[in-house]
PDB file of N, CA and C in Angstrom:
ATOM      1  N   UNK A   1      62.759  61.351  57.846  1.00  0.00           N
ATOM      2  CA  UNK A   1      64.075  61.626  58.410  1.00  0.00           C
ATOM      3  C   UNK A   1      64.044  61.373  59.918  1.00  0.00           C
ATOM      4  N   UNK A   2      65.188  60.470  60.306  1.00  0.00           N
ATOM      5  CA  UNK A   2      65.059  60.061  62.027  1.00  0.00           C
ATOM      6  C   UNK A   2      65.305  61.493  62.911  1.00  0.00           C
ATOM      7  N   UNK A   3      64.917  61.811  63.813  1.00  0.00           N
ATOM      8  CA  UNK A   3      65.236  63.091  64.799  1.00  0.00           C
ATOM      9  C   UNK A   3      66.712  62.727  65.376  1.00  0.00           C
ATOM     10  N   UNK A   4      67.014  64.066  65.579  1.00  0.00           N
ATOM     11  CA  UNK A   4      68.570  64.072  66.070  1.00  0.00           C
ATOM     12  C   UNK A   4      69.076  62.868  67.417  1.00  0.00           C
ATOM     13  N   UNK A   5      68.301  62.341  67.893  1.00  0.00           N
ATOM     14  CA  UNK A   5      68.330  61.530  68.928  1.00  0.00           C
ATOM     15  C   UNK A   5      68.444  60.286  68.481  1.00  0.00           C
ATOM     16  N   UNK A   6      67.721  60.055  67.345  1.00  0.00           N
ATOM     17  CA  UNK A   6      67.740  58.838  66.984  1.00  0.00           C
ATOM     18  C   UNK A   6      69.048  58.488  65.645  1.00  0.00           C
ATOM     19  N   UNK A   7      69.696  59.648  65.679  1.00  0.00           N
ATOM     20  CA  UNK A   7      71.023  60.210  64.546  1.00  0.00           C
ATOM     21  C   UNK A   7      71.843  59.569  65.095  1.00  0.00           C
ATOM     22  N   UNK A   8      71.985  59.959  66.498  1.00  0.00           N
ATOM     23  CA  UNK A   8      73.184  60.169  67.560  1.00  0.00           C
ATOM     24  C   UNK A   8      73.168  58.781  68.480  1.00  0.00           C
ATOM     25  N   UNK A   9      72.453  57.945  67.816  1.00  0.00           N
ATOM     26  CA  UNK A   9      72.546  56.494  68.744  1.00  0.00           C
ATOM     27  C   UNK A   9      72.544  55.433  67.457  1.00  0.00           C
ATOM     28  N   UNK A  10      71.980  55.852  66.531  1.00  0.00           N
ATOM     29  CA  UNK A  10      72.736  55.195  65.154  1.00  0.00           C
ATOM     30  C   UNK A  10      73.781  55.087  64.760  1.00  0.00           C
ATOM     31  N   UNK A  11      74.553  56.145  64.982  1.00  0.00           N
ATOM     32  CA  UNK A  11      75.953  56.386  64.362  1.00  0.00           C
ATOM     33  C   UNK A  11      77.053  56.406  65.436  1.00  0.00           C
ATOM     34  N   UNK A  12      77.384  55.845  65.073  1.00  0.00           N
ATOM     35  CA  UNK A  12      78.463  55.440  66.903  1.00  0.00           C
ATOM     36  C   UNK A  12      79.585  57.705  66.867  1.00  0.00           C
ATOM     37  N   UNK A  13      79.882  57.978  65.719  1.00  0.00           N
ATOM     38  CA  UNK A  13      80.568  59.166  65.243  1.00  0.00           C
ATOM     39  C   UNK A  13      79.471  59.785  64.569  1.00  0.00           C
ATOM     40  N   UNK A  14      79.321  60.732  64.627  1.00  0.00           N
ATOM     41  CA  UNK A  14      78.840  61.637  63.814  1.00  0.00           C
ATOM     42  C   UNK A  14      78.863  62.883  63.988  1.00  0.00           C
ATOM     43  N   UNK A  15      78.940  63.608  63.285  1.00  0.00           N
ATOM     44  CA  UNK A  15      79.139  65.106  62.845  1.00  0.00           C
ATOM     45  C   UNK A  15      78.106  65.587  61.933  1.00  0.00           C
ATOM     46  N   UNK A  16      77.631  67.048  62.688  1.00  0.00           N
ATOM     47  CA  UNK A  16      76.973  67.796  62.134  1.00  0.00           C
ATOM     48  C   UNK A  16      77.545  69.078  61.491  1.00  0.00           C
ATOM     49  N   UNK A  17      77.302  69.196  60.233  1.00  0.00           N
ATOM     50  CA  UNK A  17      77.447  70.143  59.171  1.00  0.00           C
ATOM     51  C   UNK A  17      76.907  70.798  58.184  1.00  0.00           C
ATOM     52  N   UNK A  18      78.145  71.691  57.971  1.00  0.00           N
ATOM     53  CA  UNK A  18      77.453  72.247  56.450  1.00  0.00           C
ATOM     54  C   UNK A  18      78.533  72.766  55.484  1.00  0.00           C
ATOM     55  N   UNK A  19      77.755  72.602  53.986  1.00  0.00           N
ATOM     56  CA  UNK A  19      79.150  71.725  53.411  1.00  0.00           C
ATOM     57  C   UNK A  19      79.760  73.126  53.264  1.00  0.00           C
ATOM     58  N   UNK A  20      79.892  74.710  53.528  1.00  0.00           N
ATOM     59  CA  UNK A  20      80.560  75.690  53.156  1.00  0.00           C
ATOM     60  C   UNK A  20      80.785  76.021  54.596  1.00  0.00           C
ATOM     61  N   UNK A  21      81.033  75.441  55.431  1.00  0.00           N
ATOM     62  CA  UNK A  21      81.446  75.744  56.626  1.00  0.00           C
ATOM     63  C   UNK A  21      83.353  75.670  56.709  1.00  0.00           C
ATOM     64  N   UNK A  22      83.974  76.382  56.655  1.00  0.00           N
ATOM     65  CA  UNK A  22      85.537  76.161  56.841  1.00  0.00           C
ATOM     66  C   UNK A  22      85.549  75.564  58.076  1.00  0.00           C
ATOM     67  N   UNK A  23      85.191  75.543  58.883  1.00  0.00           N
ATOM     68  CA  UNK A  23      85.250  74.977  60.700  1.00  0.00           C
ATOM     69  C   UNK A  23      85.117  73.292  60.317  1.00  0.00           C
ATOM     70  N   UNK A  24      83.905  72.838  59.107  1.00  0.00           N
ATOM     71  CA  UNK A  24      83.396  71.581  58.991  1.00  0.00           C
ATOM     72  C   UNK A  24      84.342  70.834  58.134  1.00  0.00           C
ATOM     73  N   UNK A  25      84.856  71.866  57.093  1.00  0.00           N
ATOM     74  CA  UNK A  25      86.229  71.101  56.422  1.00  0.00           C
ATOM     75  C   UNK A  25      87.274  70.932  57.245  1.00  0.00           C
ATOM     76  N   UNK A  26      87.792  72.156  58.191  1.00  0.00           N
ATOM     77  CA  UNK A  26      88.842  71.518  59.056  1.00  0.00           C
ATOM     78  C   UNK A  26      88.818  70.130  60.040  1.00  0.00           C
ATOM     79  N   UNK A  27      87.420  69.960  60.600  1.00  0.00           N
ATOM     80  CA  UNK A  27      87.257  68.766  60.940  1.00  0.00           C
ATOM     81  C   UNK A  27      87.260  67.698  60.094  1.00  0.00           C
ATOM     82  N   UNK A  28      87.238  67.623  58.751  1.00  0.00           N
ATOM     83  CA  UNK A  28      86.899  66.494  57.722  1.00  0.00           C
ATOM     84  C   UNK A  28      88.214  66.327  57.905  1.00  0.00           C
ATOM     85  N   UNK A  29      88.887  67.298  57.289  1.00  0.00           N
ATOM     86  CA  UNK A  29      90.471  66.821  56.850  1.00  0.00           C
ATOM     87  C   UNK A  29      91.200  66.522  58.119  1.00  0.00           C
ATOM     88  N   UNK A  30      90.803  66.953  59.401  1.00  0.00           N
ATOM     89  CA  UNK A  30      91.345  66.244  60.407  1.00  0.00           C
ATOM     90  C   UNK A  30      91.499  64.626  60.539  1.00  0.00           C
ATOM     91  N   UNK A  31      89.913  64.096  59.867  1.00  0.00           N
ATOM     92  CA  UNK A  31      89.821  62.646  60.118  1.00  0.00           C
ATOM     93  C   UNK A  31      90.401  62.532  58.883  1.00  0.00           C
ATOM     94  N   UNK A  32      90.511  63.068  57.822  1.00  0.00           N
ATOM     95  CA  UNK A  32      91.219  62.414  57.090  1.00  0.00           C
ATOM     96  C   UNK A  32      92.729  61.971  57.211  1.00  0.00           C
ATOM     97  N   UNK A  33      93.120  62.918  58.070  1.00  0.00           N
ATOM     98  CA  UNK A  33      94.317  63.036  58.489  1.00  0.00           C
ATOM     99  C   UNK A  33      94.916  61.468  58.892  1.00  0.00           C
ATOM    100  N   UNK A  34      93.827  60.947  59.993  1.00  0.00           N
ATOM    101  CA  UNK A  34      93.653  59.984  60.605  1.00  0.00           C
ATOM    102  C   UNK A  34      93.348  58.684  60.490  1.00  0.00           C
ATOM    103  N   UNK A  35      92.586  59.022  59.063  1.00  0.00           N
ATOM    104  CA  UNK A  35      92.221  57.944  57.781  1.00  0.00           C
ATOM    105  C   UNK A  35      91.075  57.433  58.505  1.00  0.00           C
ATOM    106  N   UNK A  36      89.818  58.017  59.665  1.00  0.00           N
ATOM    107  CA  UNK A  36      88.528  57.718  60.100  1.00  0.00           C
ATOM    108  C   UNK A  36      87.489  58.127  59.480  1.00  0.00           C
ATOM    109  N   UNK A  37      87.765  59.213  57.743  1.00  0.00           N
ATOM    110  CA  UNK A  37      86.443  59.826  57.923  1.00  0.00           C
ATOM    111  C   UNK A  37      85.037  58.833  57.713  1.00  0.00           C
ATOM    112  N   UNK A  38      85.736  57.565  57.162  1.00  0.00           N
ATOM    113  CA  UNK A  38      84.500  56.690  57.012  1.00  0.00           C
ATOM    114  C   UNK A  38      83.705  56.544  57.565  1.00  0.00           C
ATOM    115  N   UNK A  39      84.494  56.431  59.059  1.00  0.00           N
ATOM    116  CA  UNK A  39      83.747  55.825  60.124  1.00  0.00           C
ATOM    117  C   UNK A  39      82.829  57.147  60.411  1.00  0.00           C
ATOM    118  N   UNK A  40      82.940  58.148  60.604  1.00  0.00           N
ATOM    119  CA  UNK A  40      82.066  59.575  61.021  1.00  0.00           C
ATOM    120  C   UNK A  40      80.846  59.587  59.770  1.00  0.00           C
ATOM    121  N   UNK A  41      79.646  59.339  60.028  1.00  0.00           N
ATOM    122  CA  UNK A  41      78.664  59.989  59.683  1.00  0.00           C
ATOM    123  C   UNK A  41      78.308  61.073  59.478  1.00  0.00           C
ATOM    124  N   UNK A  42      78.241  62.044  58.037  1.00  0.00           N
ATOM    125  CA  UNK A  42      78.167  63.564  57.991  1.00  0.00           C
ATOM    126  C   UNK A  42      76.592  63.580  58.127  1.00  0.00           C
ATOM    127  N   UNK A  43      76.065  64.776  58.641  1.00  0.00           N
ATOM    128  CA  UNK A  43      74.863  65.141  58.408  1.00  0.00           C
ATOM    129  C   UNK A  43      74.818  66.662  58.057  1.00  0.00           C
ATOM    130  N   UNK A  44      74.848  66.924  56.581  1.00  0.00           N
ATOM    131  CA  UNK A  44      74.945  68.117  56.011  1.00  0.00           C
ATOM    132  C   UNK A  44      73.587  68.561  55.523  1.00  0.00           C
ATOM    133  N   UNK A  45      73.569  69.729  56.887  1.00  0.00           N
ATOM    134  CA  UNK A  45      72.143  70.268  57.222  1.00  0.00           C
ATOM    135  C   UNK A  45      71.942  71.208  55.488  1.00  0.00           C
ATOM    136  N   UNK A  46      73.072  71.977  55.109  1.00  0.00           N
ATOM    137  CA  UNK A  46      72.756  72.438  53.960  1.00  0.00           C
ATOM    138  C   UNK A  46      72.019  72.062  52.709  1.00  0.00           C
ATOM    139  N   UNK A  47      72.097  70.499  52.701  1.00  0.00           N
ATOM    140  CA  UNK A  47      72.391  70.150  51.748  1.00  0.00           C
ATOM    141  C   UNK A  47      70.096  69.055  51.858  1.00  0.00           C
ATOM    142  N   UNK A  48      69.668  69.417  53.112  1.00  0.00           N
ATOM    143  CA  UNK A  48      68.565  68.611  53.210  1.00  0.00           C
ATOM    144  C   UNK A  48      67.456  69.551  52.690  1.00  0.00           C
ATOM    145  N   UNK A  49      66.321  69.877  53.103  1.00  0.00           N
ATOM    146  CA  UNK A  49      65.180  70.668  52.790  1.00  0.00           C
ATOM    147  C   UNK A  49      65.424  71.097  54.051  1.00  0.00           C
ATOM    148  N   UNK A  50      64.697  72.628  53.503  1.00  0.00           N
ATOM    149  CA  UNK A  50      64.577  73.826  55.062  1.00  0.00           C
ATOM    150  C   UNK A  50      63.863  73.125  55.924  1.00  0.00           C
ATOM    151  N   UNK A  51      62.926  72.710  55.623  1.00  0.00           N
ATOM    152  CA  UNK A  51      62.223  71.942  57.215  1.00  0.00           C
ATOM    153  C   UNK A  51      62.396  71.376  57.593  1.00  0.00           C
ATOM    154  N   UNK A  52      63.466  69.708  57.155  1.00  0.00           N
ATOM    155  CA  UNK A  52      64.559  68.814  57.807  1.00  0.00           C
ATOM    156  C   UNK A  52      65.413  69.640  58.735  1.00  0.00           C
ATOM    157  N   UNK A  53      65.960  70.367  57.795  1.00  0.00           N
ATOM    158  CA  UNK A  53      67.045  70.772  58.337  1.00  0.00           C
ATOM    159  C   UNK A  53      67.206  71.786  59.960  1.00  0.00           C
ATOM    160  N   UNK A  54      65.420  72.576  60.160  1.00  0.00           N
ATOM    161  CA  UNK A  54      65.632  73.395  60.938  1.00  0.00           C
ATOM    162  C   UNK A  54      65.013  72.683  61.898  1.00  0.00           C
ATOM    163  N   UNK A  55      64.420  71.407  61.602  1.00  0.00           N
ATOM    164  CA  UNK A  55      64.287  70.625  62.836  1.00  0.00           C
ATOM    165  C   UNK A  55      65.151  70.068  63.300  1.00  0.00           C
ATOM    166  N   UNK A  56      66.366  69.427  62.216  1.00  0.00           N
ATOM    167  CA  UNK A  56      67.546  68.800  63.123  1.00  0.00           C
ATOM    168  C   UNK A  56      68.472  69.810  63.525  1.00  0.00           C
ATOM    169  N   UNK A  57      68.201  70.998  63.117  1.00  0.00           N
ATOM    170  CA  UNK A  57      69.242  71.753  63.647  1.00  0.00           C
ATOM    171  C   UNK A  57      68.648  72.044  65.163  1.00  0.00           C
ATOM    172  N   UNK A  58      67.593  72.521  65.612  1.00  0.00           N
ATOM    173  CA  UNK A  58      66.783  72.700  66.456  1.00  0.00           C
ATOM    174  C   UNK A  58      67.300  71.445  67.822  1.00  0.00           C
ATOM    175  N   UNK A  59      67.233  70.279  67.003  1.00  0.00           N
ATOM    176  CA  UNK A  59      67.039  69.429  67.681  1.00  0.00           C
ATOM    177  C   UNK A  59      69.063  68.843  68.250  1.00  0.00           C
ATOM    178  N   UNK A  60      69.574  68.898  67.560  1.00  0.00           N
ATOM    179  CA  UNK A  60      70.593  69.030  67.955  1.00  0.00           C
ATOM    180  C   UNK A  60      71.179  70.448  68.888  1.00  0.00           C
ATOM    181  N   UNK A  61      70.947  71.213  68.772  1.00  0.00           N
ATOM    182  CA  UNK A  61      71.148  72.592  69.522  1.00  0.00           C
ATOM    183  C   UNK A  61      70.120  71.852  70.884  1.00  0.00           C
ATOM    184  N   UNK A  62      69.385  71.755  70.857  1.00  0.00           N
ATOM    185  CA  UNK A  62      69.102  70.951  72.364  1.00  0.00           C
ATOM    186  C   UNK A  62      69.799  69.854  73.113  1.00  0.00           C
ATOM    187  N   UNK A  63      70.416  69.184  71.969  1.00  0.00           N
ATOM    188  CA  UNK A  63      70.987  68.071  72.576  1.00  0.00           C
ATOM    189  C   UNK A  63      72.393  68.379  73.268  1.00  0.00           C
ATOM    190  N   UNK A  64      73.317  69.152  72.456  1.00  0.00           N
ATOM    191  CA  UNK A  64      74.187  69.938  72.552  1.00  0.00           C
ATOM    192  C   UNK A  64      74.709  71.245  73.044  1.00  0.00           C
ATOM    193  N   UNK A  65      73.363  72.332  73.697  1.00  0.00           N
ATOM    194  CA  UNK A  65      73.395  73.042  73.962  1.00  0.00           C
ATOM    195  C   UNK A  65      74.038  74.159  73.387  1.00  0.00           C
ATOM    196  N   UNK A  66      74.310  74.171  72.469  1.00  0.00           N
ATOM    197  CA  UNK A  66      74.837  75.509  71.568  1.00  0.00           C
ATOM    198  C   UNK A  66      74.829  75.078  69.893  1.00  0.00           C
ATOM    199  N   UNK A  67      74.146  76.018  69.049  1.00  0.00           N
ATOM    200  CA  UNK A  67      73.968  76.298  67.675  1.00  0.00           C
ATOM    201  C   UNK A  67      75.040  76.224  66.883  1.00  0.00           C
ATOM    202  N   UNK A  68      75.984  75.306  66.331  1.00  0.00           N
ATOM    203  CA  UNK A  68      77.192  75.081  66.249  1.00  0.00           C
ATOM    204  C   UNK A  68      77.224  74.445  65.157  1.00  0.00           C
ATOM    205  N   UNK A  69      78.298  74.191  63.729  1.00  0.00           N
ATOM    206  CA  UNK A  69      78.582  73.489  63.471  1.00  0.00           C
ATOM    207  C   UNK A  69      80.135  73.698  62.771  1.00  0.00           C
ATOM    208  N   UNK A  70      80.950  72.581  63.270  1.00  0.00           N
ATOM    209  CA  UNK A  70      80.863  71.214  63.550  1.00  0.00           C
ATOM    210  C   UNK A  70      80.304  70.902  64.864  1.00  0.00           C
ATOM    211  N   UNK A  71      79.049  70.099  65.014  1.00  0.00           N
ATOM    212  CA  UNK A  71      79.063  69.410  66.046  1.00  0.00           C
ATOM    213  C   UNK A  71      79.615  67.883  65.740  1.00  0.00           C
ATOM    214  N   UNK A  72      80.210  67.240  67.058  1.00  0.00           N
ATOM    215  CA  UNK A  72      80.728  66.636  67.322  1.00  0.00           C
ATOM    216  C   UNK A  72      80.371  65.163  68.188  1.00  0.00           C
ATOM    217  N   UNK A  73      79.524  64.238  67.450  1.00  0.00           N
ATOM    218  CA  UNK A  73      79.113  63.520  68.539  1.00  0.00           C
ATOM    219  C   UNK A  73      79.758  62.205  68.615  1.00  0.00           C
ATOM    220  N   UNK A  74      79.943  61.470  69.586  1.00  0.00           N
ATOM    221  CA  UNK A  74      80.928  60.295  69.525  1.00  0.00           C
ATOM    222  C   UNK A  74      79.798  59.480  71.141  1.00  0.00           C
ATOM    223  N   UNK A  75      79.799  58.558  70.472  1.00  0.00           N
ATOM    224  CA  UNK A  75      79.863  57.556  71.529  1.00  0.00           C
ATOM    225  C   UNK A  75      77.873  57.898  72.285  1.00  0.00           C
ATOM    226  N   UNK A  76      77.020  58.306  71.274  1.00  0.00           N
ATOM    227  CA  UNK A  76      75.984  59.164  71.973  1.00  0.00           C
ATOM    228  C   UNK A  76      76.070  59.876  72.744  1.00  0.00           C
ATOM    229  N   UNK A  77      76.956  61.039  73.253  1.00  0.00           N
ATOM    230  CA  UNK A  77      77.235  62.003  73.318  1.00  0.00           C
ATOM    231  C   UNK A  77      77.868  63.526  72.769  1.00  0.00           C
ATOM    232  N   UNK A  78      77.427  64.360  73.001  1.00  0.00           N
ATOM    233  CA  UNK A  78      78.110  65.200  72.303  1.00  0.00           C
ATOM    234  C   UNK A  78      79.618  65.194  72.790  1.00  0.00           C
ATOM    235  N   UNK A  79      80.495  65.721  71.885  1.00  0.00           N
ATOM    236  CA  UNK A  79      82.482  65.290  72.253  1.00  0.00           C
ATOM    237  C   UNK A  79      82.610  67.020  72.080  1.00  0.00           C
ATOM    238  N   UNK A  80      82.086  67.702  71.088  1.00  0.00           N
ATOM    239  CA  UNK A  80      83.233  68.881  70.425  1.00  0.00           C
ATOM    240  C   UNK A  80      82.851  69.733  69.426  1.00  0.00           C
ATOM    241  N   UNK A  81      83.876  70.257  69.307  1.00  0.00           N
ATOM    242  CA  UNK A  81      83.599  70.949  67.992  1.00  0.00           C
ATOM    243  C   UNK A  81      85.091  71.156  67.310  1.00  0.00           C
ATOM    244  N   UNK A  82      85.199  72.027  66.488  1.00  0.00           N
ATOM    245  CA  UNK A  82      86.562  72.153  65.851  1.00  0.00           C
ATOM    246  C   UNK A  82      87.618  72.904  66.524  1.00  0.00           C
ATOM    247  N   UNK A  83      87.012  73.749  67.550  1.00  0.00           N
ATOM    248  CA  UNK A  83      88.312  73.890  68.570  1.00  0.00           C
ATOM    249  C   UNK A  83      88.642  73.082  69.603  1.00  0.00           C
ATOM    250  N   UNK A  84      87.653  71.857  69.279  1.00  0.00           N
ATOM    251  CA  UNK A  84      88.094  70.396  70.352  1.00  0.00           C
ATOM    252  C   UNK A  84      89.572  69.952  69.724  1.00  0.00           C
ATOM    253  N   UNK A  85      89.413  69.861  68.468  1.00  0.00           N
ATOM    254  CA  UNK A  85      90.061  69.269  67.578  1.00  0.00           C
ATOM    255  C   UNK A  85      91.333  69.616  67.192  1.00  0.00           C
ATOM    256  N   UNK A  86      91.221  70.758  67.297  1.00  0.00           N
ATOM    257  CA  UNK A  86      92.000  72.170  67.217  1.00  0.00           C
ATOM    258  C   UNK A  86      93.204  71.699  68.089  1.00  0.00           C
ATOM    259  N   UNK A  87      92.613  71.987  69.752  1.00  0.00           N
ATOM    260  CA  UNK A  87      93.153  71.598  70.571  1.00  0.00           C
ATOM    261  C   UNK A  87      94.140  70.366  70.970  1.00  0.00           C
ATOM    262  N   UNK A  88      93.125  69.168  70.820  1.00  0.00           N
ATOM    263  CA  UNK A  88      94.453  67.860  70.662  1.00  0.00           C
ATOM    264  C   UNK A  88      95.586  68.108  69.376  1.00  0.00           C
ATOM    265  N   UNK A  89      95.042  68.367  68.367  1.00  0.00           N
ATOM    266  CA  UNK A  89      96.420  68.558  67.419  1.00  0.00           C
ATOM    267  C   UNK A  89      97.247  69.486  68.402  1.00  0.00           C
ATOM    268  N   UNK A  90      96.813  70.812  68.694  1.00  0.00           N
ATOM    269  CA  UNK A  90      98.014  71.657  69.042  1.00  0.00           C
ATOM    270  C   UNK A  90      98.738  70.658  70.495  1.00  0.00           C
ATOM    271  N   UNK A  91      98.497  69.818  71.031  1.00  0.00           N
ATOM    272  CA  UNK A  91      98.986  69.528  71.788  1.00  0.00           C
ATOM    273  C   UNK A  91      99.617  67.666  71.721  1.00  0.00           C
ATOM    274  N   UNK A  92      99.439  67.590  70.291  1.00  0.00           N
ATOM    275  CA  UNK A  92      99.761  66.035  69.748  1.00  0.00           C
ATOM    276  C   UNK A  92      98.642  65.319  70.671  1.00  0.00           C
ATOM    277  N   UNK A  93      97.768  64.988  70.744  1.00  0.00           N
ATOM    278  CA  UNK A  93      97.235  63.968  71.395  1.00  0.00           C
ATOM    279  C   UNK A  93      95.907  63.875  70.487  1.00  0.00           C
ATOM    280  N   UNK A  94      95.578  64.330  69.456  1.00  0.00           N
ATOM    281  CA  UNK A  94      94.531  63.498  68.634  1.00  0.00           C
ATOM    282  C   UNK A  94      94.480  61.968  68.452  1.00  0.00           C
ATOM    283  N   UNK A  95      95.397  61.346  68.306  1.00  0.00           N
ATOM    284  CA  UNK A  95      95.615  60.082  68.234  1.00  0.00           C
ATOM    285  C   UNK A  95      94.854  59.570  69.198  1.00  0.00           C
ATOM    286  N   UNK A  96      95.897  59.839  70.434  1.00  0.00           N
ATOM    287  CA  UNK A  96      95.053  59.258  71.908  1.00  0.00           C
ATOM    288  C   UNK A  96      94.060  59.228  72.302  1.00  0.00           C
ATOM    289  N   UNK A  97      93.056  60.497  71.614  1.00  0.00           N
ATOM    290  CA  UNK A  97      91.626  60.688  72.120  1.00  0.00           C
ATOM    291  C   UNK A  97      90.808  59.785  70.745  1.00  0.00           C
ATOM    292  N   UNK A  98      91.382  59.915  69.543  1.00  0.00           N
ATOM    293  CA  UNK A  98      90.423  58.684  68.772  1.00  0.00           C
ATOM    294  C   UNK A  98      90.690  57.773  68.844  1.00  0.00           C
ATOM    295  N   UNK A  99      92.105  57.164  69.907  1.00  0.00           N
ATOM    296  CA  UNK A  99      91.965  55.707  70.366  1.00  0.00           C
ATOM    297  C   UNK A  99      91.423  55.502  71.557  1.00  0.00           C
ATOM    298  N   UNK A 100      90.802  56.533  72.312  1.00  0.00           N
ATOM    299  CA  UNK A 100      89.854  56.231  73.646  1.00  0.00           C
ATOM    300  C   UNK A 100      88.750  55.956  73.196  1.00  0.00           C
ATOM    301  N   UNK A 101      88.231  57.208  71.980  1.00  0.00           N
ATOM    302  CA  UNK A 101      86.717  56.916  72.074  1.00  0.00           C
ATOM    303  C   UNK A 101      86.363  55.903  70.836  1.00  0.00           C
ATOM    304  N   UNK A 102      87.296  55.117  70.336  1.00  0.00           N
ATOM    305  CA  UNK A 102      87.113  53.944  69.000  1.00  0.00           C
ATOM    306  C   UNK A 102      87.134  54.447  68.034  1.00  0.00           C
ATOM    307  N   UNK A 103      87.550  55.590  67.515  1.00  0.00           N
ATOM    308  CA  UNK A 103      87.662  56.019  66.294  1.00  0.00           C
ATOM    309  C   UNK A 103      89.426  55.371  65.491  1.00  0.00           C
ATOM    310  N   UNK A 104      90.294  55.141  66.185  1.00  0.00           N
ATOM    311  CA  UNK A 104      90.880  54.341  66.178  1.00  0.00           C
ATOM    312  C   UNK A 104      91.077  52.742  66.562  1.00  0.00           C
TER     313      UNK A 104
END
């Protein structure tokens, strides 16, 4: 399994999860919303072996600085989480921000 560094420069989008997370479905159905989820790479820590998983979790919580999921990475950087997301909807501008960072 590649380390979270090498996740996050593979996948131009990607998101970290887990699949009974309500925070991780609201972000899914967001892109679905948007018709991108293709493009987003899931990495559903639940769903790997405990020792994958607590290394990429580990290893993302470094990259990202907080134990989180949805994490949110776009562009090899971390972007967000679901009150990123949260946020542009409540204020209509989701569109605009997945046509800055190419998700549109």
């Amino acid at each position: 399994m590649p380390c979270a560094a090498d996740l996050v420069k593979q996948h131009r989008f990607l998101m970290l999860s887990k699949s009974w997370c309500p925070d991780c479905h609201y972000a899914i159905n967001i892109f679905k919303k948007y018709n991108v989820l293709d493009k987003v790479h899931l990495v559903e820590l639940d769903k790997m072996n405990t020792v994958e998983s607590l290394k990429l979790e580990k290893e993302f919580t470094a990259i990202s600085g907080r134990k989180w999921v949805p994490s949110l990475f776009f562009n090899e950087k971390f972007w967000g989480n679901e009150a990123s997301l949260k946020k542009l909807e409540s204020l209509d501008q989701t569109e605009a921000e997945f046509k800055k960072v190419g998700l549109l």
